[in-house]
Every structure is written in C-alpha cells, then in structure tokens.
C-alpha atoms as a PDB file:
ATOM      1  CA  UNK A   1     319.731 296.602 192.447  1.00  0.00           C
ATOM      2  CA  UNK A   2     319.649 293.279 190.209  1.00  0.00           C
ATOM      3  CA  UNK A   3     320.854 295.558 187.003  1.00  0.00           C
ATOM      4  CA  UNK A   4     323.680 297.260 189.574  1.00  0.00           C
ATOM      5  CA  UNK A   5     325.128 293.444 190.220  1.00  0.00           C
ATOM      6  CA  UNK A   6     324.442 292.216 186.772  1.00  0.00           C
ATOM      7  CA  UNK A   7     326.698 295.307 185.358  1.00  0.00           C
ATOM      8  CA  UNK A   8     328.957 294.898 187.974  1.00  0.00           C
ATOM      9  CA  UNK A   9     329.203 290.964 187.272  1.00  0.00           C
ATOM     10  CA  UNK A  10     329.926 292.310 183.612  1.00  0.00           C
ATOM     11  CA  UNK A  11     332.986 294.250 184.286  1.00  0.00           C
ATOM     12  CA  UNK A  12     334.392 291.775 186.846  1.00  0.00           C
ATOM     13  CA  UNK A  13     334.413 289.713 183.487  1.00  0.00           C
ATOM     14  CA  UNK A  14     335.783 291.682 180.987  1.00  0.00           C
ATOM     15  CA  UNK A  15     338.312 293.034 183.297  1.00  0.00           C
ATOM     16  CA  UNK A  16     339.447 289.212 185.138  1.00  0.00           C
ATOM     17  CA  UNK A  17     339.221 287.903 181.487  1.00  0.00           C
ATOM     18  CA  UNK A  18     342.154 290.451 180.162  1.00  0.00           C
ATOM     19  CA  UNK A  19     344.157 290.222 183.369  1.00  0.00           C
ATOM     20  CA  UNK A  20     343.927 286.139 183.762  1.00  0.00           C
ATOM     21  CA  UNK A  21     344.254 285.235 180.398  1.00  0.00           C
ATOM     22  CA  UNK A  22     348.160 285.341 179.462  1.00  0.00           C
ATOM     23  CA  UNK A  23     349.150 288.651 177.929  1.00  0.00           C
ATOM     24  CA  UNK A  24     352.138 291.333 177.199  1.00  0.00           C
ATOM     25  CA  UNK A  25     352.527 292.933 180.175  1.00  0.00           C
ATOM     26  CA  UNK A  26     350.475 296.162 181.295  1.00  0.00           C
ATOM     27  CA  UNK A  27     348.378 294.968 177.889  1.00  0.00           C
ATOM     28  CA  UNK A  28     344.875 294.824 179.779  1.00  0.00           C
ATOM     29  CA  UNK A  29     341.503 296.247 179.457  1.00  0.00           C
ATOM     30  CA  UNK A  30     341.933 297.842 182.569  1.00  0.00           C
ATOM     31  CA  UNK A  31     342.136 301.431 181.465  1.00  0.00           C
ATOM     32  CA  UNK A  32     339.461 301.226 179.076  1.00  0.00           C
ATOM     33  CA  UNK A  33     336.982 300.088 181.744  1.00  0.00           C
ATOM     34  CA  UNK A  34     338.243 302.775 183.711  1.00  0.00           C
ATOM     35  CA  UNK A  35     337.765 305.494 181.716  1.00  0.00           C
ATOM     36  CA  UNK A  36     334.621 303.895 180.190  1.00  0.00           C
ATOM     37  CA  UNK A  37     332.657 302.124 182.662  1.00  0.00           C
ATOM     38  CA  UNK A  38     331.991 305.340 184.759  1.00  0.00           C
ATOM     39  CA  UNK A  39     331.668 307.655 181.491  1.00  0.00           C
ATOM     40  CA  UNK A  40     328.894 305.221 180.037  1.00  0.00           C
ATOM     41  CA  UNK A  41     327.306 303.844 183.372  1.00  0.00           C
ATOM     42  CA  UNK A  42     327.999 306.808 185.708  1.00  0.00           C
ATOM     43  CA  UNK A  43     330.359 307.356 188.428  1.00  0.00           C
ATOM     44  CA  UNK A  44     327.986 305.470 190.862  1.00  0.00           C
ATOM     45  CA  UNK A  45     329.766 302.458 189.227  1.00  0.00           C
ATOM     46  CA  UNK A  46     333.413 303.304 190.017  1.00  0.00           C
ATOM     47  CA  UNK A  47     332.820 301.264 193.650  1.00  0.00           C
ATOM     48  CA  UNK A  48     332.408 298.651 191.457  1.00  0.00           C
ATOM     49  CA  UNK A  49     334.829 298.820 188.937  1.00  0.00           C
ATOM     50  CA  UNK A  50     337.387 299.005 192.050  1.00  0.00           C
ATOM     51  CA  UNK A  51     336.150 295.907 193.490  1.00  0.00           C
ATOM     52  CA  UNK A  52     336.237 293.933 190.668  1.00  0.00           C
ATOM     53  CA  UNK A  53     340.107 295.187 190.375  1.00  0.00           C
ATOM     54  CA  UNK A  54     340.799 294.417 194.089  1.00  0.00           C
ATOM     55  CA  UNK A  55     339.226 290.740 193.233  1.00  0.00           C
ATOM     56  CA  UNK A  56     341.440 290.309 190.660  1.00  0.00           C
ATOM     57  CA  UNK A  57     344.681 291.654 192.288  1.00  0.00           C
ATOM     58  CA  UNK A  58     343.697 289.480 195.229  1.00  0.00           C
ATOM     59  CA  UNK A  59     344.055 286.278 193.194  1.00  0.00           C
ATOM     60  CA  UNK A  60     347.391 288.028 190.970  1.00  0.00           C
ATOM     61  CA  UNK A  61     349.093 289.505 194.652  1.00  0.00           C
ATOM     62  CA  UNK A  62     349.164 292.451 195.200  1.00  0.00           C
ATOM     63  CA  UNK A  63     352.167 294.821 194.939  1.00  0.00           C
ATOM     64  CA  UNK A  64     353.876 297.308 196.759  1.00  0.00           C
ATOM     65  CA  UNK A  65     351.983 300.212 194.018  1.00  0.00           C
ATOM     66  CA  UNK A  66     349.095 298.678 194.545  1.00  0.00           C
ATOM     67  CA  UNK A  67     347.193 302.210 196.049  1.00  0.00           C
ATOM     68  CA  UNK A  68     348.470 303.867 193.425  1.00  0.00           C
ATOM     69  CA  UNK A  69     347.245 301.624 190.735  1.00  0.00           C
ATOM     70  CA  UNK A  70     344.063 302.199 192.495  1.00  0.00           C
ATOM     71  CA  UNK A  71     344.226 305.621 192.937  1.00  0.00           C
ATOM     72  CA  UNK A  72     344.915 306.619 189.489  1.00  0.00           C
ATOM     73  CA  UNK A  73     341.524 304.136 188.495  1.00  0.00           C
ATOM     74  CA  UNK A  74     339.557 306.158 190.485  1.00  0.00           C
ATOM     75  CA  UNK A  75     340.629 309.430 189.347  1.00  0.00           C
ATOM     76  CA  UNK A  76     340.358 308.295 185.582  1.00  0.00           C
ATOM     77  CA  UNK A  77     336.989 307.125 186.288  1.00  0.00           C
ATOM     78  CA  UNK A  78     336.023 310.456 187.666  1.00  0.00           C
ATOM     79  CA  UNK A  79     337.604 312.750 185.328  1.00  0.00           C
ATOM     80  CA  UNK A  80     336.447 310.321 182.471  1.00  0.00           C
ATOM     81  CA  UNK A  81     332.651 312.334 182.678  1.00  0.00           C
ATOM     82  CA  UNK A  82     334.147 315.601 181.114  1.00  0.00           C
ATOM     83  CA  UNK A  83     334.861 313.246 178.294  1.00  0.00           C
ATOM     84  CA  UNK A  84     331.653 312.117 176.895  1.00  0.00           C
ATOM     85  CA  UNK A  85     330.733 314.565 174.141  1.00  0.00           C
ATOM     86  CA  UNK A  86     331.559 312.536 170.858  1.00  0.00           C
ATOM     87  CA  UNK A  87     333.735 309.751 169.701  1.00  0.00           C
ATOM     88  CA  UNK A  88     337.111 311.174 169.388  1.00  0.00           C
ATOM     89  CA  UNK A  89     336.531 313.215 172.577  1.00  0.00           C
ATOM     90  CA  UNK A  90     336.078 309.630 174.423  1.00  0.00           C
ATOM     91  CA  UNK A  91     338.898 307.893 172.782  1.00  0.00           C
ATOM     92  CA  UNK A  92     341.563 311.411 173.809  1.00  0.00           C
ATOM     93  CA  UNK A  93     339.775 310.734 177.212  1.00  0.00           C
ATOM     94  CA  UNK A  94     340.531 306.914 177.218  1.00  0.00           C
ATOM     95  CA  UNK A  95     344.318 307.790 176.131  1.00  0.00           C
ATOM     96  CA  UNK A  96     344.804 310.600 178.856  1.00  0.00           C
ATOM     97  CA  UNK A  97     343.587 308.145 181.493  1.00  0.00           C
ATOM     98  CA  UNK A  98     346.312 305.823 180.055  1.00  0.00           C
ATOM     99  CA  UNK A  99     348.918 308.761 180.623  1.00  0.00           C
ATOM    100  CA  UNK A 100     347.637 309.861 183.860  1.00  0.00           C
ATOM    101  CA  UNK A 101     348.128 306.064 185.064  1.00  0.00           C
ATOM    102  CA  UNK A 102     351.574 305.827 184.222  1.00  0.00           C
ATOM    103  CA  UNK A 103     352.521 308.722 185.543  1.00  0.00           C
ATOM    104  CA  UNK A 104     350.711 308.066 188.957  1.00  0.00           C
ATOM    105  CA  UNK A 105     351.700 304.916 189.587  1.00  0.00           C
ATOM    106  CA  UNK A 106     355.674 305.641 188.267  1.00  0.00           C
ATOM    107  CA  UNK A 107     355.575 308.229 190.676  1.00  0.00           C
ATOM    108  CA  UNK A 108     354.698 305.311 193.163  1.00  0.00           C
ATOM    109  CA  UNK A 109     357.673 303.184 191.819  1.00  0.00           C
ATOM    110  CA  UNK A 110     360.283 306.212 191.912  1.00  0.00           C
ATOM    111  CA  UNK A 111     358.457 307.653 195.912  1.00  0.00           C
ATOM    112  CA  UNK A 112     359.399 304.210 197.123  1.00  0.00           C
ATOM    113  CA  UNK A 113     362.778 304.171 196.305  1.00  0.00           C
ATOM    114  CA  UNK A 114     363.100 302.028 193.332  1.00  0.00           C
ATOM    115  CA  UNK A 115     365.069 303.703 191.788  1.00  0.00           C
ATOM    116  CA  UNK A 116     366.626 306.077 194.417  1.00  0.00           C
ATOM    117  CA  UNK A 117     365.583 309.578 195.624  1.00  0.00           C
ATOM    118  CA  UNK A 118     367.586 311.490 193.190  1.00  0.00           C
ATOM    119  CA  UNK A 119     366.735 313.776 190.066  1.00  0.00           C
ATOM    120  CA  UNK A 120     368.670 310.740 188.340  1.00  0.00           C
ATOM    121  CA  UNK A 121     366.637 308.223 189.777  1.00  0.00           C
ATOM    122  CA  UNK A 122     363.447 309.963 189.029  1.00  0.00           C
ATOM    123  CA  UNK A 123     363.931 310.091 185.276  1.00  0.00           C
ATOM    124  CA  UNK A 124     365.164 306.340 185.418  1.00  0.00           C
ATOM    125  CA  UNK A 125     362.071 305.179 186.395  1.00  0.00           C
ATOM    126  CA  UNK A 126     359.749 306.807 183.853  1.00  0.00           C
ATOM    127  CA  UNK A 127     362.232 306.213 181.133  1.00  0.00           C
ATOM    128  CA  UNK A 128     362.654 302.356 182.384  1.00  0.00           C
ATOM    129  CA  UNK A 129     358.490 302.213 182.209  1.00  0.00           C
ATOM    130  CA  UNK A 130     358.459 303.474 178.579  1.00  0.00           C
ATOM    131  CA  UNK A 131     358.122 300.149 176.911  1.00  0.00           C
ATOM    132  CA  UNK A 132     354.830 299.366 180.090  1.00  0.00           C
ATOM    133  CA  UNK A 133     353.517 302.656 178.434  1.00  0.00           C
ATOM    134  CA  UNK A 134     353.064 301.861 175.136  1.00  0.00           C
ATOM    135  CA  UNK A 135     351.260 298.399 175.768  1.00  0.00           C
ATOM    136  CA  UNK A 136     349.046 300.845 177.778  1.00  0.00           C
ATOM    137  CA  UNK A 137     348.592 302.667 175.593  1.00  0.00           C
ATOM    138  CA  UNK A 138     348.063 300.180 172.799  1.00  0.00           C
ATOM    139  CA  UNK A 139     345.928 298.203 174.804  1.00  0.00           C
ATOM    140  CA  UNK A 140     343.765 301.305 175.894  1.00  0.00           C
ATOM    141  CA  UNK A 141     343.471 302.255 171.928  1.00  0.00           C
ATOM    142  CA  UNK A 142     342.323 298.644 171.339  1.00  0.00           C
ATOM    143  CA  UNK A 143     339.904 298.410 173.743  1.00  0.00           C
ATOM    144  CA  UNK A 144     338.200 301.839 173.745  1.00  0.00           C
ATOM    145  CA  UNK A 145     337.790 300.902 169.956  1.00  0.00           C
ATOM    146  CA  UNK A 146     335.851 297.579 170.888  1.00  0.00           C
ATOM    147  CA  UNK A 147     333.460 299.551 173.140  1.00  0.00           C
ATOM    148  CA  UNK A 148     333.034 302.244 170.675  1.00  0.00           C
ATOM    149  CA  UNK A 149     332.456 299.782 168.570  1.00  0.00           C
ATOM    150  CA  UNK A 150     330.110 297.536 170.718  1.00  0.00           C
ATOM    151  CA  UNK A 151     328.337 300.856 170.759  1.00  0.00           C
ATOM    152  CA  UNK A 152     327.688 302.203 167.367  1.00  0.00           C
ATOM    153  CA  UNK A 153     326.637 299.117 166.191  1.00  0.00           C
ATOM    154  CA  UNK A 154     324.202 298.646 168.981  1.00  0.00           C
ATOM    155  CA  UNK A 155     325.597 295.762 170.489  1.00  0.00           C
ATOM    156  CA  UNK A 156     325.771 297.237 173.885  1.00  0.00           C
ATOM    157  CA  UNK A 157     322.628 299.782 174.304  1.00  0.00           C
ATOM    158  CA  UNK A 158     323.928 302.378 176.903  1.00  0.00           C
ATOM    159  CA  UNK A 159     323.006 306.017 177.086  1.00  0.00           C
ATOM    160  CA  UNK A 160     326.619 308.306 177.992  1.00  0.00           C
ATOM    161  CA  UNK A 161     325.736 309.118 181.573  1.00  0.00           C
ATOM    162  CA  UNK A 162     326.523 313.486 181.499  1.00  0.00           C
END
C-alpha cells in the first residue's frame, strides 16, 4: 500500500510538473505516462494515473473535452500492455497512444459542435488541431525517450508488467 501511494505520488509529479510549468501547448508528459505508467507498473495503476490528471485539471479548469481527454488516457493505458515486448515496440506504442488521443478527443471538439455538424466541419477540426498534434507527438517522442532512458541505464529499476 505505502509503494502504491509512493508511485502514485511519483506520477502526480512528473505529470503536475509538465502541465504547471509554462510550456507549448499540448507539449506535456501526459501521453508518455499514459502509455508508460500502466505498461511498466501495470494497469492496476491507471486509477491513479487518472487521479493525478483530474488533480491537475482541477487546479488548470476543466474543459468542455474534458471526458474525452480522459477517456482516451484510459484506453492508452490499457492498450499500452500489448506494447511491452522491446524498445521500439514501446516507443510505436507511446506514438499510437499520441494518435489515438488526438483523434478521440478531436472527435470531442467536432461532436460538440465546434466546428459544425457537417462533413466540412469535421475535417476543419482535425486539420485546425494539426499543429496540437505534432507537439504531441514531439512531446510523447521526448518523453518516452527519457523513460527509456531512465530505464536502460538503471535509473528507474522497474520490471515491464506482461
């Protein structure tokens, strides 16, 4: 129980620490923790991993995408176990949880009428969130890399929970 709240005290940390501390926008360690937290630790440590999010949002506001956001963590945390197998395997994993949260939660922007309920209006809004994307993405890259490398060079001993 004291290791569960010291971990989860961790990735309250490392995830308030990206999201407080000024930043491009949608450049967080947010989808790295996503995909990594329950691929190292286990999927008993999404809860967690949520809660620390909903902390943070709390104190940022929250938004009107806000479940969606939170839906697509989940689902990257729990899709993030059939990526474990090797280094490259984790880091495709870490980048496909990056795509499957912008295309969840653009889906969320577009199904509340951002942009209007039209073919047009669809395609607005993903093409709009293409410059969101690639800080994702670059910020996903980035941080999966300082894991990976927290974790080859044994500064982090963690067995990959299968």
């Amino acid at each position: 129980m004291v290791k569960h709240i010291k971990i989860s005290i961790g990735i309250f940390l490392a995830l308030a620490a990206s999201r407080f501390i000024p930043h491009p926008p949608n450049f967080t360690s947010l989808l790295a923790l996503s995909f990594y937290v329950p691929a190292l630790l286990g999927i008993r440590y999404i809860p967690a991993l949520l809660l620390c999010f909903i902390i943070t949002d709390f104190i940022i506001g929250f938004h009107s995408v806000t479940f969606f956001t939170w839906g697509s963590v989940v689902l990257i945390g729990l899709l993030s176990k059939f990526f474990t197998f090797n280094l490259s395997n984790r880091i495709f994993g870490s980048l496909l949880g990056a795509c499957l949260f912008f295309v969840i939660t653009n889906f969320g922007v577009w199904s509340l009428g951002s942009y209007g309920y039209s073919l047009n209006g669809f395609f607005t809004c993903y093409f709009l969130a293409l410059p969101f994307f690639a800080y994702n993405l670059i910020s996903t890259l980035i941080f999966s890399s300082i894991i990976e490398g927290l974790l080859k060079f044994n500064f982090v001993k963690l067995k990959i929970s299968k």
